[in-house]
Protein backbone atom coordinates (compact mmCIF):
# COMPACT_ATOMS: atom_id res chain seq x y z
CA UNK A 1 87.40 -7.40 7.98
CA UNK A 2 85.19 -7.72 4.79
CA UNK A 3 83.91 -11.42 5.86
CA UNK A 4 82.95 -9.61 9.62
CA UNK A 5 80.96 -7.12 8.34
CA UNK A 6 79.30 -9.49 5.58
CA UNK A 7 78.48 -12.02 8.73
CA UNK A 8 77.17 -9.29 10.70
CA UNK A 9 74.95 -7.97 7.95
CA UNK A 10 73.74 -11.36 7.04
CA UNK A 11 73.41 -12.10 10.70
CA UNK A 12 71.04 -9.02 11.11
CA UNK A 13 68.87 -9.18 8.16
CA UNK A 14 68.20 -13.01 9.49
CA UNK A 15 67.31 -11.63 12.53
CA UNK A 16 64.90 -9.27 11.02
CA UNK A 17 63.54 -11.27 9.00
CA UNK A 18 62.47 -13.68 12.06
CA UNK A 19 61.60 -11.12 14.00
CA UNK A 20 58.85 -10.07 11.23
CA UNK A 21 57.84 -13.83 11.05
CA UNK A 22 57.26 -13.58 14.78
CA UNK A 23 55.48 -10.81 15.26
CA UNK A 24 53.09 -11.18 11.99
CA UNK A 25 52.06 -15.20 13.39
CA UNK A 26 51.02 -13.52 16.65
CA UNK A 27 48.62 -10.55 14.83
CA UNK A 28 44.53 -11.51 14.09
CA UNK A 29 44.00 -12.85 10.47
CA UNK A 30 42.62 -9.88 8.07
CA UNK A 31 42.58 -12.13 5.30
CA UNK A 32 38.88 -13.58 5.96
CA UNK A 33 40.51 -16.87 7.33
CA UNK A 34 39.01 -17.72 10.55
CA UNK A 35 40.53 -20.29 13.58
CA UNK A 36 37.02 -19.99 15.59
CA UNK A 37 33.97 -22.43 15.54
CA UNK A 38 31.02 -20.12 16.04
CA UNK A 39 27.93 -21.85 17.38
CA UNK A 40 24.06 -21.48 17.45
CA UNK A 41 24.29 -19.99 13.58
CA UNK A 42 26.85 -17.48 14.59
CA UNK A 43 29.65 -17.09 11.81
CA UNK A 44 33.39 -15.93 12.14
CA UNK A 45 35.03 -12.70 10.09
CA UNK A 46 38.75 -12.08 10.64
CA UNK A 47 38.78 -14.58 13.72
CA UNK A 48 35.43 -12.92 15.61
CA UNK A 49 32.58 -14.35 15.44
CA UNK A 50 29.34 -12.32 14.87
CA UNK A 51 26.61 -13.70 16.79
CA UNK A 52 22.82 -13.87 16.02
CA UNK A 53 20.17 -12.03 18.05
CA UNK A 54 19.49 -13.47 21.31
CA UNK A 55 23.04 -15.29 21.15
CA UNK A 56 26.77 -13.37 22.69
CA UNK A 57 30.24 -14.65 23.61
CA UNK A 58 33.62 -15.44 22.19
CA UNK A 59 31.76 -18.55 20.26
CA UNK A 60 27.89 -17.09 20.25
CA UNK A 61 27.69 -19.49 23.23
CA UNK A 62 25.57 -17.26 25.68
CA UNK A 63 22.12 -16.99 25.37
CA UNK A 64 20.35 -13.63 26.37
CA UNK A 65 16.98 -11.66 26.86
CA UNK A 66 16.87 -10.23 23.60
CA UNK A 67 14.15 -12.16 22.04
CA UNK A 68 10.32 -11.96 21.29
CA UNK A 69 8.17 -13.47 24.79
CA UNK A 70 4.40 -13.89 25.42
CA UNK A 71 3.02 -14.51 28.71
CA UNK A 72 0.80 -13.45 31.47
CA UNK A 73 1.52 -11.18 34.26
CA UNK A 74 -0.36 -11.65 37.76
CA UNK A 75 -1.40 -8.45 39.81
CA UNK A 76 -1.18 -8.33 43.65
CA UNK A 77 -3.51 -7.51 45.64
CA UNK A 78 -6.15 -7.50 42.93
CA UNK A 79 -5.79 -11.05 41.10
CA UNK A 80 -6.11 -9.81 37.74
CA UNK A 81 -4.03 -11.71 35.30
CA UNK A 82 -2.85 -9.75 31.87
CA UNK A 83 -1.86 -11.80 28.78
CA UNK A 84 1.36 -9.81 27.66
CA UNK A 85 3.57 -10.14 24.50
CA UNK A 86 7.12 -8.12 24.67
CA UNK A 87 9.77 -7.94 22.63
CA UNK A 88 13.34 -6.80 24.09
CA UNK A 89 16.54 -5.66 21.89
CA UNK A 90 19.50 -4.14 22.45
CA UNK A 91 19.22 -0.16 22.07
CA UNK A 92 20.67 2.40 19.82
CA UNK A 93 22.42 3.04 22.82
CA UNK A 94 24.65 -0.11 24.05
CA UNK A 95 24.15 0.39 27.89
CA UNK A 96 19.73 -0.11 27.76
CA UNK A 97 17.98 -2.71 26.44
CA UNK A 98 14.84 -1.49 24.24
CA UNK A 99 11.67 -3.33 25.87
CA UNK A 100 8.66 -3.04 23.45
CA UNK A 101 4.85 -4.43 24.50
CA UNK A 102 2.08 -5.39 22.14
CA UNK A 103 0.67 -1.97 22.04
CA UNK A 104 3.45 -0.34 20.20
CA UNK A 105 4.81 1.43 23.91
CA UNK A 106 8.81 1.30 23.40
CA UNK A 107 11.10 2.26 26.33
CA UNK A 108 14.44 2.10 26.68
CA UNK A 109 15.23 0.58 29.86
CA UNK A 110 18.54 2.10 31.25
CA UNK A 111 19.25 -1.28 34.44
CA UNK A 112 21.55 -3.43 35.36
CA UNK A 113 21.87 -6.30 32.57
CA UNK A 114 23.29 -9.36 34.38
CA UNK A 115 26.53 -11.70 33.31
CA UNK A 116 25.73 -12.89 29.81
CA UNK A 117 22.85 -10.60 29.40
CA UNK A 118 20.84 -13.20 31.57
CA UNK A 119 18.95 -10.72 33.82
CA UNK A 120 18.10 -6.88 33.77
CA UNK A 121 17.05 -5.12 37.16
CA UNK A 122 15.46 -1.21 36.75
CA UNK A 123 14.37 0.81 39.22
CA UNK A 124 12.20 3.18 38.96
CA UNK A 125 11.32 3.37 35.33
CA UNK A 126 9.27 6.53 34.53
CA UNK A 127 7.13 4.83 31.13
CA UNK A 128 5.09 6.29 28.28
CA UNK A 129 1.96 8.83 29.75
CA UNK A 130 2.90 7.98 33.24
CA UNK A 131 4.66 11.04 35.56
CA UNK A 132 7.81 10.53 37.62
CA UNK A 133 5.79 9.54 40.51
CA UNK A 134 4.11 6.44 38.86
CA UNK A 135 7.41 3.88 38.51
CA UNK A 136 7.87 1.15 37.75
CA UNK A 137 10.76 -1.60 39.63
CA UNK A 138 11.67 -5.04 39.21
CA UNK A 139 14.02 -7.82 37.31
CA UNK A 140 13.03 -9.71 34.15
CA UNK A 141 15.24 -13.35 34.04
CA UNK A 142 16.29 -16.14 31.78
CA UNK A 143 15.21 -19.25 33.42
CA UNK A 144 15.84 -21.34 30.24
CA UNK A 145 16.46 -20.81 26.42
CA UNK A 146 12.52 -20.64 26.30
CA UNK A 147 11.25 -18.84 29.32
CA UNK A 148 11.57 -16.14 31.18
CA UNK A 149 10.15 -14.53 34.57
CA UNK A 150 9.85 -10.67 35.23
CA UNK A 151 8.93 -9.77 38.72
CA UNK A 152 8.09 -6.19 38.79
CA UNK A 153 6.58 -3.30 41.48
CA UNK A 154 3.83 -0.43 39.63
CA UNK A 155 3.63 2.69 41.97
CA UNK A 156 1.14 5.06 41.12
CA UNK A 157 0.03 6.27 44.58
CA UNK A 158 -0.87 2.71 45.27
CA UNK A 159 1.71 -0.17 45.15
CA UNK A 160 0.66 -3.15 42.70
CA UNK A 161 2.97 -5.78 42.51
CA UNK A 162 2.96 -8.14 39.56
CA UNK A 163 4.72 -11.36 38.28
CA UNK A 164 4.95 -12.88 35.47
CA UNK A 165 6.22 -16.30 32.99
CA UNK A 166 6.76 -15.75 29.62
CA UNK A 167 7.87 -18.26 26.57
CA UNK A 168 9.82 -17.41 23.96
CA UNK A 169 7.52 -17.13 20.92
């Protein structure tokens, strides 16, 4: 009777014991180690990597918007051309993008950001000085890891419609 219970005891802290071995192999490292290759500078704490600006994904794979761009925007039906320099950035607040201009003008643009952070649509965008009935509409998007398009509509009583290329700077 002694040797059954000793077998059974034995026989359950082994069991344990495996069971713990398990279960810990199958948790995320805490110890700093990391398993991941992180790419375009990105680097890896506890088995995540932390991206750098402009980059996202499981391995920083992804490029995005978020980025400094200079261009020049074309205006329809006038033909004026403005040279433009913007800088977008993700937001205190993680669902808008903060789009800033050479003059200083900030807004945070509340759209729909695209897979991978590729594209952000907004509709009627209420900006700086202007009133709620002078909008702004349209899409800026990644063509390549340099440039970048933004086709946009201006409504202030008159409809101007503008387009523009931009290079990463």
């Amino acid at each position: 009777m002694r040797s059954l219970r000793r077998i059974t005891i034995s026989l359950a802290i082994t069991v344990a014991t495996l069971c713990t071995l398990f279960y810990s192999s199958c948790i995320k490292s805490n110890d700093g180690k990391c398993t991941l290759t992180c790419n375009n500078g990105g680097y890896c704490v506890n088995d995540e990597c932390i991206c750098p600006f402009q980059y996202q994904g499981y391995n920083c794979d992804f490029l995005t918007l978020e980025g400094h761009w200079r261009g020049d925007d074309s205006c329809s039906p006038t033909g004026n051309y403005d040279s433009v320099y913007i800088t977008i950035a993700l937001s205190p607040d993680p669902t808008k993008l903060s789009i800033t201009n050479a003059g200083g003008s900030q807004q945070f643009v509340n759209g729909v950001i695209g897979p991978y952070g590729k594209s952000l649509s907004y509709d009627n965008l209420v900006t700086g000085s202007f009133t709620a009935t002078d909008t702004f509409s349209g899409t800026f998007t990644l063509i390549d890891k340099d440039h970048m398009r933004q086709v946009y509509t201006h409504r202030n009583g008159s409809v101007y419609s503008f387009s523009g290329n931009y290079t990463r700077y």
